[in-house]
Every structure is written in C-alpha cells, then in structure tokens.
N, C-alpha and C. Protein backbone atom coordinates (compact mmCIF):
# COMPACT_ATOMS: atom_id res chain seq x y z
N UNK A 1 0.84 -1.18 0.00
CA UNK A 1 0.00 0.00 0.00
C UNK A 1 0.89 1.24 0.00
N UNK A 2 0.25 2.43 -0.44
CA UNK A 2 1.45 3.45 -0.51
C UNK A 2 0.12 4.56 -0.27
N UNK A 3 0.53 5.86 -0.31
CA UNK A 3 0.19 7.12 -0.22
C UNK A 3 0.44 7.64 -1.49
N UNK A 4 -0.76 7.78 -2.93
CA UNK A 4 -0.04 9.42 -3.67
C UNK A 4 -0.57 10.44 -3.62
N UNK A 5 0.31 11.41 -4.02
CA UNK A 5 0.09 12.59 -3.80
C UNK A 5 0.25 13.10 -5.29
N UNK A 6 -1.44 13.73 -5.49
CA UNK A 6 -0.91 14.43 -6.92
C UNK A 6 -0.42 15.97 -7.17
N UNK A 7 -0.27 16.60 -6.02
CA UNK A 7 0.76 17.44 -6.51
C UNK A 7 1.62 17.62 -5.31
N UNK A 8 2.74 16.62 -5.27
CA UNK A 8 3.29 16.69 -4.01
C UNK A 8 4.11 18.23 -3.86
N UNK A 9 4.29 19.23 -4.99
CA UNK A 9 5.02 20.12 -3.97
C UNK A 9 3.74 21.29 -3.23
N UNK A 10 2.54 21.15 -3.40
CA UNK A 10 1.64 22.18 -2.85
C UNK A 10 1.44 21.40 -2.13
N UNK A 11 1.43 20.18 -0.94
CA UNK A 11 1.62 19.31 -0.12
C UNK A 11 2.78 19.52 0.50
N UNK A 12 3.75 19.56 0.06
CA UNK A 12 4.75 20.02 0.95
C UNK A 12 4.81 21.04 1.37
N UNK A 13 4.54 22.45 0.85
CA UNK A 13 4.18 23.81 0.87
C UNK A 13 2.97 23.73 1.97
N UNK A 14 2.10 23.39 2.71
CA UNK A 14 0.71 22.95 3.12
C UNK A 14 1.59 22.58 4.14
N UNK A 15 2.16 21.24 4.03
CA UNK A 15 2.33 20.38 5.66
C UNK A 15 3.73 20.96 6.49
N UNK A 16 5.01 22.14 5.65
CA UNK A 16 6.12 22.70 5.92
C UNK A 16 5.57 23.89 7.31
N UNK A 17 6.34 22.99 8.21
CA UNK A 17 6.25 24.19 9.58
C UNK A 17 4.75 23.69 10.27
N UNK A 18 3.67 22.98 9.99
CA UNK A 18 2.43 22.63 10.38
C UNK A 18 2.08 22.15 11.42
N UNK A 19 3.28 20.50 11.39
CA UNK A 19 3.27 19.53 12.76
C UNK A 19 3.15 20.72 13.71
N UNK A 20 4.55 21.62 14.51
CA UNK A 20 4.13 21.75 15.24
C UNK A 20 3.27 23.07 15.93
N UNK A 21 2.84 23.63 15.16
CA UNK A 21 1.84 24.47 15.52
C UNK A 21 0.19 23.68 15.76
N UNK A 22 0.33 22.59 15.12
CA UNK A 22 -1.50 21.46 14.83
C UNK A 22 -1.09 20.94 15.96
N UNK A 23 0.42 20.60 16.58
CA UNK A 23 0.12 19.34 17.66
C UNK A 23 -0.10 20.61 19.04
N UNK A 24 0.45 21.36 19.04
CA UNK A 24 0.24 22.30 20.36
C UNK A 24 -1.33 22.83 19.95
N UNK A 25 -1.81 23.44 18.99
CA UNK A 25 -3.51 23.55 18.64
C UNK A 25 -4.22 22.24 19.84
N UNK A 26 -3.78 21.01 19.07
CA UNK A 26 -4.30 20.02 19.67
C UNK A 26 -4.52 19.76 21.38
N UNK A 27 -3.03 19.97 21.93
CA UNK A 27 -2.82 19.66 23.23
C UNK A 27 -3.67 21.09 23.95
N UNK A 28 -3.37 21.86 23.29
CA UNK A 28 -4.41 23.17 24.09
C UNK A 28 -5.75 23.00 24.21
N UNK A 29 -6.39 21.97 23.01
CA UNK A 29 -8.08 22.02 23.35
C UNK A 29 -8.28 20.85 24.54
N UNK A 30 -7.28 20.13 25.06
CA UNK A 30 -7.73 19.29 25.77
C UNK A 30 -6.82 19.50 27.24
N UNK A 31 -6.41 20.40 27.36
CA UNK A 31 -5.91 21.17 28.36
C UNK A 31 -5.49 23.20 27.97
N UNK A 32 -6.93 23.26 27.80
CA UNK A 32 -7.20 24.73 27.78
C UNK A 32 -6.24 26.00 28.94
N UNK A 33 -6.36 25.72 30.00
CA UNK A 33 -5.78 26.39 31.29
C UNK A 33 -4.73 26.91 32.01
N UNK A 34 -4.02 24.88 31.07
CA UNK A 34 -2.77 25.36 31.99
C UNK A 34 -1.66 24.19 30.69
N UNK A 35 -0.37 24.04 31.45
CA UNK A 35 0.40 22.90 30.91
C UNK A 35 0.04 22.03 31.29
N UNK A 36 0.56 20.39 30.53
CA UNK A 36 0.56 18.90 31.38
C UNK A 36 2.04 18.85 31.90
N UNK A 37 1.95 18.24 33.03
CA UNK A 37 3.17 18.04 33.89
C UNK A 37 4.27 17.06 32.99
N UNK A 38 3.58 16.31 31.89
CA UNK A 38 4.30 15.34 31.13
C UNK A 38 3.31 15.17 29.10
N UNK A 39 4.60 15.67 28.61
CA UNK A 39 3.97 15.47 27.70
C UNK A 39 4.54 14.29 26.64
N UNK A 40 3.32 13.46 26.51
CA UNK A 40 3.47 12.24 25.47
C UNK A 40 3.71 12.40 23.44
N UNK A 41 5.16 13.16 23.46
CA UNK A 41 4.39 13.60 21.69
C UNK A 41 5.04 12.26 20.82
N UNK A 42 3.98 12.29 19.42
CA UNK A 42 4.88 11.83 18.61
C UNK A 42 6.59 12.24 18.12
N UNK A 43 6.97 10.96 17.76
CA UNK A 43 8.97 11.17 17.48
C UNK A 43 8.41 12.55 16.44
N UNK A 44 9.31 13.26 16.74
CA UNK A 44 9.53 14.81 15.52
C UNK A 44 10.79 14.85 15.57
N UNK A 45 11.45 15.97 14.61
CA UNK A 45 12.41 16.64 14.53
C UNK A 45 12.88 17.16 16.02
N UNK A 46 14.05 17.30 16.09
CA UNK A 46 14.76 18.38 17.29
C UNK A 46 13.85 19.27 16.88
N UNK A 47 14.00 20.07 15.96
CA UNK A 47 13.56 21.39 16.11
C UNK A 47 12.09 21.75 15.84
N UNK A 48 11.11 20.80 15.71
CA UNK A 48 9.49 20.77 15.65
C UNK A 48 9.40 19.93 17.36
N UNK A 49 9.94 19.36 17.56
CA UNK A 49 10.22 19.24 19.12
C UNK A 49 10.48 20.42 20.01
N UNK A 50 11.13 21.29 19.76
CA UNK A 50 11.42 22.40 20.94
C UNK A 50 10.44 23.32 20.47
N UNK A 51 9.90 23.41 18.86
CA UNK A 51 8.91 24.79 18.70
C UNK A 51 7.61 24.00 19.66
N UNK A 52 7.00 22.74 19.62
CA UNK A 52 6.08 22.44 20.40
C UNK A 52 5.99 22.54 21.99
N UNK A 53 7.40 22.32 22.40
CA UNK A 53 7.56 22.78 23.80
C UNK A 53 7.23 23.98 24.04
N UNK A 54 8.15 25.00 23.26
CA UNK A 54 7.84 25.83 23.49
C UNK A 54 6.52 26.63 22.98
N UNK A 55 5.51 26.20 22.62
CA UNK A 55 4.56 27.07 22.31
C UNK A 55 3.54 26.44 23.68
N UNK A 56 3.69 25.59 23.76
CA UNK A 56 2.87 25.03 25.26
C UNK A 56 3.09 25.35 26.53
N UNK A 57 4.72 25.88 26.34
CA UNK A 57 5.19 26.12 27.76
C UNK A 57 5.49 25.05 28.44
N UNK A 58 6.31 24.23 27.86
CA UNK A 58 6.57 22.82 28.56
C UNK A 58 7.90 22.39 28.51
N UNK A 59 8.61 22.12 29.76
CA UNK A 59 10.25 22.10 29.83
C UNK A 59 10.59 20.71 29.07
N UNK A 60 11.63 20.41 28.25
CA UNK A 60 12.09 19.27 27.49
C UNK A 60 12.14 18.11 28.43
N UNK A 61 12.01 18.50 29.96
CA UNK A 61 12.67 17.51 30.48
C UNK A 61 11.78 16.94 31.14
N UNK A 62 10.39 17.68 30.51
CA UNK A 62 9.06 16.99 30.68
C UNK A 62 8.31 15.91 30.20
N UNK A 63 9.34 15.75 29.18
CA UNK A 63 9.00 14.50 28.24
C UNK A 63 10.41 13.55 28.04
N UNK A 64 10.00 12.78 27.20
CA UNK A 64 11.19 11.96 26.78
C UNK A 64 11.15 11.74 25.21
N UNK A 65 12.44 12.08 25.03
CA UNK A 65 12.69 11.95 23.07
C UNK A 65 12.44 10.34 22.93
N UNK A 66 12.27 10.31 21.56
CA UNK A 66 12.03 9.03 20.83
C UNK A 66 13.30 8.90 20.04
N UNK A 67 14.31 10.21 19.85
CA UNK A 67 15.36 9.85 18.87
C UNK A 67 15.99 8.70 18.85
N UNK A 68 16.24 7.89 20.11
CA UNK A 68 16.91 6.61 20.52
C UNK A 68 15.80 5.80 19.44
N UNK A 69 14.17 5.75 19.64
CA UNK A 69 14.37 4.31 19.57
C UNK A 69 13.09 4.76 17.91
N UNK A 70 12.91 5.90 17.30
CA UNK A 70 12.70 6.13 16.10
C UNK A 70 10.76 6.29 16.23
N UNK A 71 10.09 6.10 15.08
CA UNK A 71 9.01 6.80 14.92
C UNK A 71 7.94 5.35 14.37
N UNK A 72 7.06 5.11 15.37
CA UNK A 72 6.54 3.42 15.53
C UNK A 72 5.04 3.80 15.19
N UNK A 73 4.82 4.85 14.19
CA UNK A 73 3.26 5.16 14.49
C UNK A 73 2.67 6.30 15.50
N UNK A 74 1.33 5.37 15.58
CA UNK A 74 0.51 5.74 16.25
C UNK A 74 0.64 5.28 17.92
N UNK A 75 2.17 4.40 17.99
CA UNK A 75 2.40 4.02 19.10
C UNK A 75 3.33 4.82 19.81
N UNK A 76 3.47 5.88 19.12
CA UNK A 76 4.84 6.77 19.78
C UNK A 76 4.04 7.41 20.93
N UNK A 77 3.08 7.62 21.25
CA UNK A 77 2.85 8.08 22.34
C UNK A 77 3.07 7.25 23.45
N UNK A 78 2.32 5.59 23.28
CA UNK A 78 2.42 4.99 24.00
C UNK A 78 3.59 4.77 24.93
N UNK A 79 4.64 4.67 23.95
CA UNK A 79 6.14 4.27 24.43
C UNK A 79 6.51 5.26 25.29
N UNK A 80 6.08 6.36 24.93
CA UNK A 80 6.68 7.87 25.56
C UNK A 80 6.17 7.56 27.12
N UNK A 81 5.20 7.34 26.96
CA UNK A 81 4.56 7.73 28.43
C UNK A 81 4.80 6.29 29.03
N UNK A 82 5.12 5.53 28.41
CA UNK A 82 6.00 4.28 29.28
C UNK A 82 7.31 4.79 29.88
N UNK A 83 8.38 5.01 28.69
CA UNK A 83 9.15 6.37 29.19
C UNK A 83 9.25 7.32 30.16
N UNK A 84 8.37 7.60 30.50
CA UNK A 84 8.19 8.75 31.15
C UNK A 84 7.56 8.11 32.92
N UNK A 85 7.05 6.58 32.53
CA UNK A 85 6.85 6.34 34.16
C UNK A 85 8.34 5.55 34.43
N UNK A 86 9.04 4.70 33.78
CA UNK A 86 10.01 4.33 33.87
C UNK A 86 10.89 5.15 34.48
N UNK A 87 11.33 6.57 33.70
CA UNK A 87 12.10 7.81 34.53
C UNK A 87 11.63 8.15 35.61
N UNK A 88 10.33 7.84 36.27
CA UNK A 88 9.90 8.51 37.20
C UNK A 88 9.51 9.92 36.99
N UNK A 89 9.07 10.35 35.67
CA UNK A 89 8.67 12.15 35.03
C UNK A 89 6.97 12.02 35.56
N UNK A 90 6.53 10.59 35.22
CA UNK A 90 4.83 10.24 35.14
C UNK A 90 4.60 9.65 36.58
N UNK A 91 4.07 10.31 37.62
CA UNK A 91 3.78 9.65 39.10
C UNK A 91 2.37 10.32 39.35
N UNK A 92 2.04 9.70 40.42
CA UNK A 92 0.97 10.15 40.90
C UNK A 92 0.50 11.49 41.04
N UNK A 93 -0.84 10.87 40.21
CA UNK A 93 -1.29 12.86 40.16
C UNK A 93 -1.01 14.01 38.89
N UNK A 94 -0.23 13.08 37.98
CA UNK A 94 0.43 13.80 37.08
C UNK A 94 -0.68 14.33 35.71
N UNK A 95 -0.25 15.64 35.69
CA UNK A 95 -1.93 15.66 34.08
C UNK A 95 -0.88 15.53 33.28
N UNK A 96 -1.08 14.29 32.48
CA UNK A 96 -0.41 13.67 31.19
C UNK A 96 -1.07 14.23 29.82
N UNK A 97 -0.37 14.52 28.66
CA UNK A 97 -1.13 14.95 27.41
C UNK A 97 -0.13 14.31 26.54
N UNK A 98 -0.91 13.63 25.76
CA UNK A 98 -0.86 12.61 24.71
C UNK A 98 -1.53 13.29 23.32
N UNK A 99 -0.19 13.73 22.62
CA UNK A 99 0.03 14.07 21.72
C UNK A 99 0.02 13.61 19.96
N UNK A 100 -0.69 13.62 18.89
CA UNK A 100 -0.16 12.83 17.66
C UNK A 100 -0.82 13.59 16.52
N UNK A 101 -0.06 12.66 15.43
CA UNK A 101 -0.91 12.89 13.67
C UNK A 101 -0.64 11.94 13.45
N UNK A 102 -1.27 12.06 11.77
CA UNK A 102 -1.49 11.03 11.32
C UNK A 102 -1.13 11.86 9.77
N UNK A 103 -0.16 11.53 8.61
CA UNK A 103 0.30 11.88 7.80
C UNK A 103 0.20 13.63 7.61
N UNK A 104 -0.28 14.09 8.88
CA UNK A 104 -0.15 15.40 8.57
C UNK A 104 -1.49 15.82 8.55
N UNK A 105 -2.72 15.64 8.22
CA UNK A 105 -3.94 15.86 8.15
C UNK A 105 -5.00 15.34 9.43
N UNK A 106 -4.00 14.91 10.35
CA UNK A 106 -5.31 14.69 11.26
C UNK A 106 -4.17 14.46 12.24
N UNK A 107 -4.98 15.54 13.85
CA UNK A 107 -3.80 16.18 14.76
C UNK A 107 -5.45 15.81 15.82
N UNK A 108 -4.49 14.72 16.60
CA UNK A 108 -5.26 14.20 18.20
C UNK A 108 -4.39 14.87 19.42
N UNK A 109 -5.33 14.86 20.90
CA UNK A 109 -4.70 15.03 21.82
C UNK A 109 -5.40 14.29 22.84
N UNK A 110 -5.09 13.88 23.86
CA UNK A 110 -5.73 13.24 24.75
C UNK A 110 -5.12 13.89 26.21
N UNK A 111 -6.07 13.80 27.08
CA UNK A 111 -5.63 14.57 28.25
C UNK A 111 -6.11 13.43 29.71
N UNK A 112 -4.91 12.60 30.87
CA UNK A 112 -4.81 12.16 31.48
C UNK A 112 -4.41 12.25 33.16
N UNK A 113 -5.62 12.09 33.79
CA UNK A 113 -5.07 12.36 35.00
C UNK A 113 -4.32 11.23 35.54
N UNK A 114 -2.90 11.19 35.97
CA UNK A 114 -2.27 9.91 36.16
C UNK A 114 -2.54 9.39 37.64
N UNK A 115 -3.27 8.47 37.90
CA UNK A 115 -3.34 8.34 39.35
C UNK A 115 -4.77 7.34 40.03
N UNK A 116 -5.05 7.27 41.22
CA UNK A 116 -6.23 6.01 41.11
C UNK A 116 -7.68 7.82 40.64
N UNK A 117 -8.16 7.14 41.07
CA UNK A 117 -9.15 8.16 40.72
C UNK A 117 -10.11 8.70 42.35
C-alpha cells in the first residue's frame, strides 16, 4: 500500500512548519488552562520538538525523546509515556497529554489524570 500525492510540492508547501503548531492547537483544546506536567508527543524533529515545547510552555525535560528508539506510528505516544513512568517524570497525580498525527492531516490530543481516581 502506498500514499499518492498528486501534486506533491503544494503538499509540501501545506504540511512545511504545520506539525508543530496542529500538535500544540491540539494539546491546548484538551488542556485549555494550563500545561501537562508530562507530555506524550509523537517522534519529531529536534527542532518541531522544541517549537512544540515551546509554544505550550513545557520544559524538554518533561517528556522523553524518541530519537533513541525512532518513529513506531501511532504508538509513539504509548512508548513515551511508558518512558516517562520508567524515569519517574509520570507519578501520581500527574496531568499527562498525549500528543499525535497522522500523515499530517489529522492532529489528536488526549488529556490524562495519572493516578487512582
């Protein structure tokens, strides 16, 4: 199976600089208020990585990179926030935001209180 694109450079022009302004759009409608103490994003670039931090207001060391172990889907969140209880970043009480896309045209967020209830 493949993806075409019939005019891939007005597609590239369209999706250039997008990720991360759509994934912080995203994480803001499902935490309007404030930051998450831990954020779950899909693997990105270094530098679509720090513009998303920084448009959320969220320290790098709030999350955990994927550069080690690469870009698995729709599972990169998952791993992250495995990541992230493993380090001890994700503990009790923590508001988690779970971050993603999907070829560029469709930008999720999910918002988690970490803890019993």
């Amino acid at each position: 199976m493949f993806f075409q694109v019939a005019h891939p450079k007005a597609l590239d022009k369209y999706l250039n600089g997008r990720w991360p302004f759509a994934l912080a759009e995203a994480v803001r409608k499902v935490l309007p208020d404030r930051s998450p103490d831990y954020l779950a994003v899909r693997h990105l670039s270094p530098a679509d990585r720090r513009q998303v931090f920084s448009q959320l207001k969220v320290k790098m060391e709030q999350s955990v990179s994927l550069n080690k172990w690469g870009h698995h889907g729709s599972n990169d969140v998952i791993i992250s926030l495995d990541l992230g209880l493993h380090n001890g970043i994700v503990e009790e009480g923590s508001s988690v935001a779970l971050a993603s896309a999907g070829i560029g045209f469709v930008y999720a967020a999910a918002h988690i209180q970490w803890g019993r209830a």
